[in-house]
Protein backbone atom coordinates (compact mmCIF):
# COMPACT_ATOMS: atom_id res chain seq x y z
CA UNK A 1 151.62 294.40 296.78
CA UNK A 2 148.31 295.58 297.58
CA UNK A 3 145.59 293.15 298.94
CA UNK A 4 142.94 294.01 296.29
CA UNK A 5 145.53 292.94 293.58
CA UNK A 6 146.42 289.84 295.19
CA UNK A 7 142.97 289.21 295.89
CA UNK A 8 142.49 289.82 291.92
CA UNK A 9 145.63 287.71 290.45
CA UNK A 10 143.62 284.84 292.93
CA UNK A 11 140.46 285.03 291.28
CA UNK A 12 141.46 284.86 288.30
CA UNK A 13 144.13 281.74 288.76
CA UNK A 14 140.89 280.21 290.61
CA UNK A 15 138.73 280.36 287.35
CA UNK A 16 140.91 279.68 285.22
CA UNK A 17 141.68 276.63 286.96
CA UNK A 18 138.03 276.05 287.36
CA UNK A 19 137.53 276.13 283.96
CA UNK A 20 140.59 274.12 282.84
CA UNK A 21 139.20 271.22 284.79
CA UNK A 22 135.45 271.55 283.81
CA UNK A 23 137.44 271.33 279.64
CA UNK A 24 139.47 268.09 280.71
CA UNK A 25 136.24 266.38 282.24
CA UNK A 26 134.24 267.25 278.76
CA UNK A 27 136.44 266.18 276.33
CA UNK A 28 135.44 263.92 273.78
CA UNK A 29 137.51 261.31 272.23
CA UNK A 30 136.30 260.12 268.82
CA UNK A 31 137.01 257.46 266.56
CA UNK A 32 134.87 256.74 263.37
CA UNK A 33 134.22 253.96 261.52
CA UNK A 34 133.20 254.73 257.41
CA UNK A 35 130.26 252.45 256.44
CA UNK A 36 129.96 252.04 252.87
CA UNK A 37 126.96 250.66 250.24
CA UNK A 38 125.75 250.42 247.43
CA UNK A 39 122.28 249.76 246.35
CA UNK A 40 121.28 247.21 244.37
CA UNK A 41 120.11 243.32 244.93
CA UNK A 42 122.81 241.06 245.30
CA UNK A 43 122.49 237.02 245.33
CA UNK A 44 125.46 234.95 246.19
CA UNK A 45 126.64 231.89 248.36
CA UNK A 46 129.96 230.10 249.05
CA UNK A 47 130.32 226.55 250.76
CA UNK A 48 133.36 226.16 252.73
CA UNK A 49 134.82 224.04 254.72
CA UNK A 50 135.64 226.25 257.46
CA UNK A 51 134.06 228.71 259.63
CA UNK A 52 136.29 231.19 258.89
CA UNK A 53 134.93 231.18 255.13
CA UNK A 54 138.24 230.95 254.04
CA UNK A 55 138.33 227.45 251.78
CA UNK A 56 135.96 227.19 248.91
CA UNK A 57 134.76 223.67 248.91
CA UNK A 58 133.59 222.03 245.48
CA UNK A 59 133.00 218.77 246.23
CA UNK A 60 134.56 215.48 248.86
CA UNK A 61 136.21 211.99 248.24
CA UNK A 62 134.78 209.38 251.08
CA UNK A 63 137.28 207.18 250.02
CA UNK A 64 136.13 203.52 250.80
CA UNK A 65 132.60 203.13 251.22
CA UNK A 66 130.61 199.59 252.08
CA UNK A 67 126.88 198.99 251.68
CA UNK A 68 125.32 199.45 254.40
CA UNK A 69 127.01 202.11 256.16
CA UNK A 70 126.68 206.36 256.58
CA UNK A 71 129.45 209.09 256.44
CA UNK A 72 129.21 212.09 257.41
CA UNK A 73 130.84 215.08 255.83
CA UNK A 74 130.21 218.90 257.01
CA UNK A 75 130.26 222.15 255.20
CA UNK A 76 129.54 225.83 256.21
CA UNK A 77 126.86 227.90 253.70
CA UNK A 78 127.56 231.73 253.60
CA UNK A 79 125.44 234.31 252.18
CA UNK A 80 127.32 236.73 250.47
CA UNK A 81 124.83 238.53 249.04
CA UNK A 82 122.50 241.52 249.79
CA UNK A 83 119.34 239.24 249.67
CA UNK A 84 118.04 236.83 252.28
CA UNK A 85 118.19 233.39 250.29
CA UNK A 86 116.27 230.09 251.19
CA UNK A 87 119.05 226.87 251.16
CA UNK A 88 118.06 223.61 250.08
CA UNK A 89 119.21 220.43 248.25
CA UNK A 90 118.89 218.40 245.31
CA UNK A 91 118.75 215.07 245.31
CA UNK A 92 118.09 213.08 248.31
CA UNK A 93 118.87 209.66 246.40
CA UNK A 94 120.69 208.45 243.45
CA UNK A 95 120.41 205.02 241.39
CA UNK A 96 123.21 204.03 239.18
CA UNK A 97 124.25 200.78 237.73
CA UNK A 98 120.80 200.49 236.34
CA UNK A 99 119.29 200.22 239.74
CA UNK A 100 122.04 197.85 241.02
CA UNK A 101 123.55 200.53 243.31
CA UNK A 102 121.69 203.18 245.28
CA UNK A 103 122.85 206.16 247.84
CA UNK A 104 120.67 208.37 249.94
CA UNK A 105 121.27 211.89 250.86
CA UNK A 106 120.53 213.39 254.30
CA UNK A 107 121.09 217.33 255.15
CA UNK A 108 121.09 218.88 258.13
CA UNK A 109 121.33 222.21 259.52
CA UNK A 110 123.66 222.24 263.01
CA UNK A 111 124.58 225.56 263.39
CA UNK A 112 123.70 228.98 262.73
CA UNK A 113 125.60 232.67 262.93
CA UNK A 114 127.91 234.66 261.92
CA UNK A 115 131.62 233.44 260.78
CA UNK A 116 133.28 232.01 263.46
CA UNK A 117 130.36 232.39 265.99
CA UNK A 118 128.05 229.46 265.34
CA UNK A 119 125.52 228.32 268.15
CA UNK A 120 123.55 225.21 268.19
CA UNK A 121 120.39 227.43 268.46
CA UNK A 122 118.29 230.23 266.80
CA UNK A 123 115.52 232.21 267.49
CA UNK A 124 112.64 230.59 268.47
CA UNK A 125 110.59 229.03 266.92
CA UNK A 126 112.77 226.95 265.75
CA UNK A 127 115.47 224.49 266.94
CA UNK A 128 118.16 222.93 265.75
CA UNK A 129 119.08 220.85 264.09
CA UNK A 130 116.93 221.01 261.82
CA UNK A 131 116.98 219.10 258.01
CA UNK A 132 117.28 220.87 255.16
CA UNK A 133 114.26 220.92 252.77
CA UNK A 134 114.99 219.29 249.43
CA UNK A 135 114.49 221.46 246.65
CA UNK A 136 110.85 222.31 244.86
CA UNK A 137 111.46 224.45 241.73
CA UNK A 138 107.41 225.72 243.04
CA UNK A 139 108.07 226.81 246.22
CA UNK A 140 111.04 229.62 246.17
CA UNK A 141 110.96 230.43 250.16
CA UNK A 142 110.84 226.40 250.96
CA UNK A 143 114.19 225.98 252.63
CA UNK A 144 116.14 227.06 255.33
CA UNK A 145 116.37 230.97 255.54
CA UNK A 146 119.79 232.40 255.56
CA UNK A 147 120.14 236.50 255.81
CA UNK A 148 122.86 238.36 254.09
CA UNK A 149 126.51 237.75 256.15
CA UNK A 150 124.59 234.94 258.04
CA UNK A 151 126.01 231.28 257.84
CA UNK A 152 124.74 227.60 258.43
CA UNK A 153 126.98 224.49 259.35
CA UNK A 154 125.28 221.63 257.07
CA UNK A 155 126.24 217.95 258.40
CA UNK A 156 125.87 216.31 254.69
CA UNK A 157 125.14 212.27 255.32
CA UNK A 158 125.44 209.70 252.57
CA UNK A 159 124.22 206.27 253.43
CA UNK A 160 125.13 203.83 251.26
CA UNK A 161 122.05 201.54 250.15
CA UNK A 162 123.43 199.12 247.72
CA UNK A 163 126.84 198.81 245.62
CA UNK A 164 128.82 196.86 243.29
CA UNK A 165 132.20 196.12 244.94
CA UNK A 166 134.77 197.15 242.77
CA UNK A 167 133.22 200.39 241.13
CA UNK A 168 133.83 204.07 241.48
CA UNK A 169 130.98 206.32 241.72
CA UNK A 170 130.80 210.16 241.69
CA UNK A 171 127.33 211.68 242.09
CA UNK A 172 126.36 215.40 241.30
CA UNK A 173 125.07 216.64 244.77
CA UNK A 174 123.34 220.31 244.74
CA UNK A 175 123.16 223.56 247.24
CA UNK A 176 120.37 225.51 246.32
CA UNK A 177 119.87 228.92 247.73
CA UNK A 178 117.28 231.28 246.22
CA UNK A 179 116.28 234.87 247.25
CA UNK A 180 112.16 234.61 247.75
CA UNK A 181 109.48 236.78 248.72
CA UNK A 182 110.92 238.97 251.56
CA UNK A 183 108.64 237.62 254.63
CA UNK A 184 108.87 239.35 258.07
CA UNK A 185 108.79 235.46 259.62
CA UNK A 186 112.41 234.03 258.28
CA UNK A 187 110.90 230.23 259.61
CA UNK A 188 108.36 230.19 257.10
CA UNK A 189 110.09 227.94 254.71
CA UNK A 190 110.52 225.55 257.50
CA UNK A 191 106.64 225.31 258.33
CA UNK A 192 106.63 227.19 261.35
């Protein structure tokens, strides 16, 4: 075999080679992940009594209760929606027995995040925890701001002021959330 063909047949294995491993170094790998949405304004909450958002909650038994005394219940707020909302509460006491029993209502906000990845903190300029404002029919963005797919553990605390031993009560407790004016500072409803 002649020299210059040898010489040939090895110049050409040498680039190919060359530019087999220059392909295998550049190749790209790609997965893709389909985002889909629609337009549109959406406002909706659950309360749950998981982090997982995975058991609707619609109300709690505290069993035996004494004058005197607090219990402490906690739920998780999600919003579901597209809007941010503001959360608050309604009422912060209740009278029944004409006036011969009386509860108060405490709410406060523990945690903050996503599902499953709650922190004890937000962005400043706020800290938690941090009570929940108690609803004004006036003021839409008084509350706690919640954006879409965010969620708030609420520590719900009934003390129990005055009651007739014997009785049964059941009070009607409310979770407000309302989408407001869009602000660029989500704090404002707390007065920061």
């Amino acid at each position: 075999m002649n020299k210059k063909m040898l010489f040939g047949i090895l110049a050409i294995a040498l680039v190919g080679a060359a530019a087999a491993a220059s392909v295998a170094s550049d190749t790209w790998l790609d997965r893709f992940l389909t985002i889909t949405m629609k337009t549109g304004s959406l406002q909706s909450m659950e309360i749950f009594d998981d982090c997982a958002a995975t058991t609707v909650v619609t109300g709690h038994d505290f069993g035996m209760v004494t004058q005197g005394n607090s219990y402490e219940w906690t739920v998780y707020v999600l919003n579901c929606g597209s809007e941010q909302m503001y959360i608050t509460y309604d009422k912060t006491w209740y009278e029944q027995d004409a006036g011969q029993s009386k509860f108060y209502v405490n709410v406060t906000v523990i945690e903050y995040g996503v599902p499953c990845q709650m922190s004890g903190s937000i962005p400043s300029p706020v800290k938690l925890p941090v009570y929940l404002q108690e609803k004004n029919t006036a003021n839409a963005t008084q509350g706690f701001c919640l954006p879409p797919t965010k969620m708030i553990k609420l520590d719900i605390t009934l003390r129990v002021d005055r009651v007739v031993v014997g009785h049964t009560y059941s009070i009607q407790f409310e979770i407000a959330g309302v989408s407001g004016l869009v602000s660029d500072n989500i704090f404002v409803g707390l007065g920061v």
